[in-house]
Protein backbone atom coordinates (compact mmCIF):
# COMPACT_ATOMS: atom_id res chain seq x y z
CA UNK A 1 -44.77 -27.43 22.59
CA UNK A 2 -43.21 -28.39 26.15
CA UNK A 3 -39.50 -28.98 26.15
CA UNK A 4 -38.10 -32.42 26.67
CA UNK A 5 -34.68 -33.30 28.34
CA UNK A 6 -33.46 -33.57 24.85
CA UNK A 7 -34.43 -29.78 23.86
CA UNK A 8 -32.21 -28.23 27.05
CA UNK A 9 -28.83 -29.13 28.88
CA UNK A 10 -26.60 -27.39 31.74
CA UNK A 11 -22.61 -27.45 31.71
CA UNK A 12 -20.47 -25.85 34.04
CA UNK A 13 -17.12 -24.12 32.59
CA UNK A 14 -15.03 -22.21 34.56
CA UNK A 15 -13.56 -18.50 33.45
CA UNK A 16 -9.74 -19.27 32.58
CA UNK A 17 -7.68 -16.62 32.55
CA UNK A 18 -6.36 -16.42 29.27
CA UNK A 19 -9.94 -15.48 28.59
CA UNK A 20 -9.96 -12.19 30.70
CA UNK A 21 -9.36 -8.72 29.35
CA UNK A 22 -7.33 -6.54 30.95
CA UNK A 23 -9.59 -5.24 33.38
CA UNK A 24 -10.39 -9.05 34.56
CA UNK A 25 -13.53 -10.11 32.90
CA UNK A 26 -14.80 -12.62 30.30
CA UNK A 27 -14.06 -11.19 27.12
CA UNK A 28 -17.40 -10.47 25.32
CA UNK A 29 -16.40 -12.96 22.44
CA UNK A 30 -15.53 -15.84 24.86
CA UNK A 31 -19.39 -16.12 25.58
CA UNK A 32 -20.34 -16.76 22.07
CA UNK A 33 -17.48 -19.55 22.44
CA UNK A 34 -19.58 -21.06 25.33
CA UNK A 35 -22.65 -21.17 23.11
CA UNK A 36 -20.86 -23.39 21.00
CA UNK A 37 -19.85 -25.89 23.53
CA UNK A 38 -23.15 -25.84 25.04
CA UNK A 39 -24.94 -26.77 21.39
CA UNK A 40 -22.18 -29.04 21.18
CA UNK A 41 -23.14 -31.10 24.14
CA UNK A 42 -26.45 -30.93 23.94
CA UNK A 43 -26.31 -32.62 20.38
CA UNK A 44 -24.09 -35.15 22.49
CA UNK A 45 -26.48 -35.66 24.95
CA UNK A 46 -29.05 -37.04 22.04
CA UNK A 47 -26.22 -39.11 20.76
CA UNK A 48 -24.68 -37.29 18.31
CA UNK A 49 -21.54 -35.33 17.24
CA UNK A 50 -21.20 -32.63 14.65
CA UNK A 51 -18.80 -34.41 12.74
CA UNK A 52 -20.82 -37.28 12.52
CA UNK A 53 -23.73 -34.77 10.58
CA UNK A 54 -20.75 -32.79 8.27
CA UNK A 55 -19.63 -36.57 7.56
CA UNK A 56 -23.40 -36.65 6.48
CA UNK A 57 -23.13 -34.20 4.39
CA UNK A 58 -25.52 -31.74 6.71
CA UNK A 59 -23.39 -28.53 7.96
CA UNK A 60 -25.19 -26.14 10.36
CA UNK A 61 -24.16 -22.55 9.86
CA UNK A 62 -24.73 -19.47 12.03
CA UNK A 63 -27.22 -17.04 10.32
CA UNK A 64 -27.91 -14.75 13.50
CA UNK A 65 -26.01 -14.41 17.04
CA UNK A 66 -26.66 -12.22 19.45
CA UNK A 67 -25.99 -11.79 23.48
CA UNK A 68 -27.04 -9.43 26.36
CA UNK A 69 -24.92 -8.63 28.96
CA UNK A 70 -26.27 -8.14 32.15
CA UNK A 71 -23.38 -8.52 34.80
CA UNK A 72 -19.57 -9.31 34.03
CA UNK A 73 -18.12 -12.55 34.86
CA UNK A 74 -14.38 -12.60 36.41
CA UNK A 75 -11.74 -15.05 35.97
CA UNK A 76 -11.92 -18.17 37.89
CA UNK A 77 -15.47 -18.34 38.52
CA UNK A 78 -17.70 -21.46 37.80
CA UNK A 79 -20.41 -20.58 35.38
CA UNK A 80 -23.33 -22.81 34.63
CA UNK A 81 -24.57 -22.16 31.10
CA UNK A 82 -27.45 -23.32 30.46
CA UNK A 83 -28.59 -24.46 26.47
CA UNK A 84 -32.62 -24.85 25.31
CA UNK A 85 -33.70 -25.34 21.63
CA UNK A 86 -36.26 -22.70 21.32
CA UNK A 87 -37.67 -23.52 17.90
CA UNK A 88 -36.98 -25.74 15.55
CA UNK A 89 -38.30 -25.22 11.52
CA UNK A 90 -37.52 -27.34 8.40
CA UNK A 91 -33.92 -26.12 8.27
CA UNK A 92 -33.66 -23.65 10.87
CA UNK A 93 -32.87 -24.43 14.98
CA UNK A 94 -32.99 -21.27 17.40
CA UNK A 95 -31.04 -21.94 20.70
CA UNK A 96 -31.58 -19.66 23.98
CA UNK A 97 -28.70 -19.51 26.56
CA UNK A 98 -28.52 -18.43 29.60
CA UNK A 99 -25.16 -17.72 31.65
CA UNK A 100 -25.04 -17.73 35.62
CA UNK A 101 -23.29 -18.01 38.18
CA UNK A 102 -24.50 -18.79 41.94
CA UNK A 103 -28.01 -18.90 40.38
CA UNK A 104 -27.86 -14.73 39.24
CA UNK A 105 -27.71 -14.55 35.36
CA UNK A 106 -25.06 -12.88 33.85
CA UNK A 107 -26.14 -13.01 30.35
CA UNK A 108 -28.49 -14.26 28.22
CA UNK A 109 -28.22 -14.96 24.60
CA UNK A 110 -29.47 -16.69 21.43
CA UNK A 111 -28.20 -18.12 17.75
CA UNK A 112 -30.24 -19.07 14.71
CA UNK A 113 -28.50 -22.00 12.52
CA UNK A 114 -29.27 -23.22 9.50
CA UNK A 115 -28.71 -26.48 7.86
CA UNK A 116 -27.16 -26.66 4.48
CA UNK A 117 -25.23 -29.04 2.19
CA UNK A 118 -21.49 -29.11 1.24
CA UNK A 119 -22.31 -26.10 -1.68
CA UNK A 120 -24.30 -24.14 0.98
CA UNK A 121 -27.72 -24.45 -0.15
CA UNK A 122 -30.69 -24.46 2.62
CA UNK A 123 -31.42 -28.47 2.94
CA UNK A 124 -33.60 -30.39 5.53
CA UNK A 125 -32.51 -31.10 8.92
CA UNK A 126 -31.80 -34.32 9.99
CA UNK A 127 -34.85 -36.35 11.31
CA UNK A 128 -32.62 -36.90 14.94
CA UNK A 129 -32.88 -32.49 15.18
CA UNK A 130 -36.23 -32.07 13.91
């Protein structure tokens, strides 16, 4: 199935400081940070928020996260990450993210979440993610 402009979305976000280690990089966990705001906004960009589907009584939960690093990222640079729905099931949606910076990737990773009601049982997506 071909991805529309709804399934992907780029944001740039630039390496603050207070998110280096002491040798200068990106902390590792700051990436997995990043994959959040990039799912964020890319449920923006079809119009809605996350609150507005936990108001709904839909919560999307992390079952699997994982990231490969490739090449380190330093404080101050712009990266572009880049957020595409892989697959989408009945109550599952797979992301794939890609970090980069002047075009060269940096690290590429991917999350599985799950959609479940307020006592955590598995419950169908909403029609607007499926």
């Amino acid at each position: 199935m071909p991805e529309s402009d709804n399934d992907r979305d780029e944001i740039q976000i630039r390496v603050r400081y207070a998110e280096t280690d002491r040798m200068g990089l990106l902390h590792h966990a700051n990436y997995f940070v990043y994959f959040e705001q990039g799912r964020t906004e890319l449920l923006r960009k079809r119009g809605m928020t996350y609150r507005d589907m936990e108001d709904a009584g839909h919560l999307l939960v992390i079952v699997d996260l994982g990231c490969k690093f490739k090449k380190p990222a330093y404080y101050d640079d712009v990266l572009t990450l880049r957020t595409i729905v892989e697959r989408v099931t009945h109550v599952k949606i797979v992301h794939r993210y890609e970090v980069l910076r002047d075009g060269v990737l940096l690290a590429e990773g991917h999350s599985t979440l799950a959609c479940v009601d307020r006592e955590g049982r598995p419950q169908a997506l909403p029609e607007s993610l499926s």
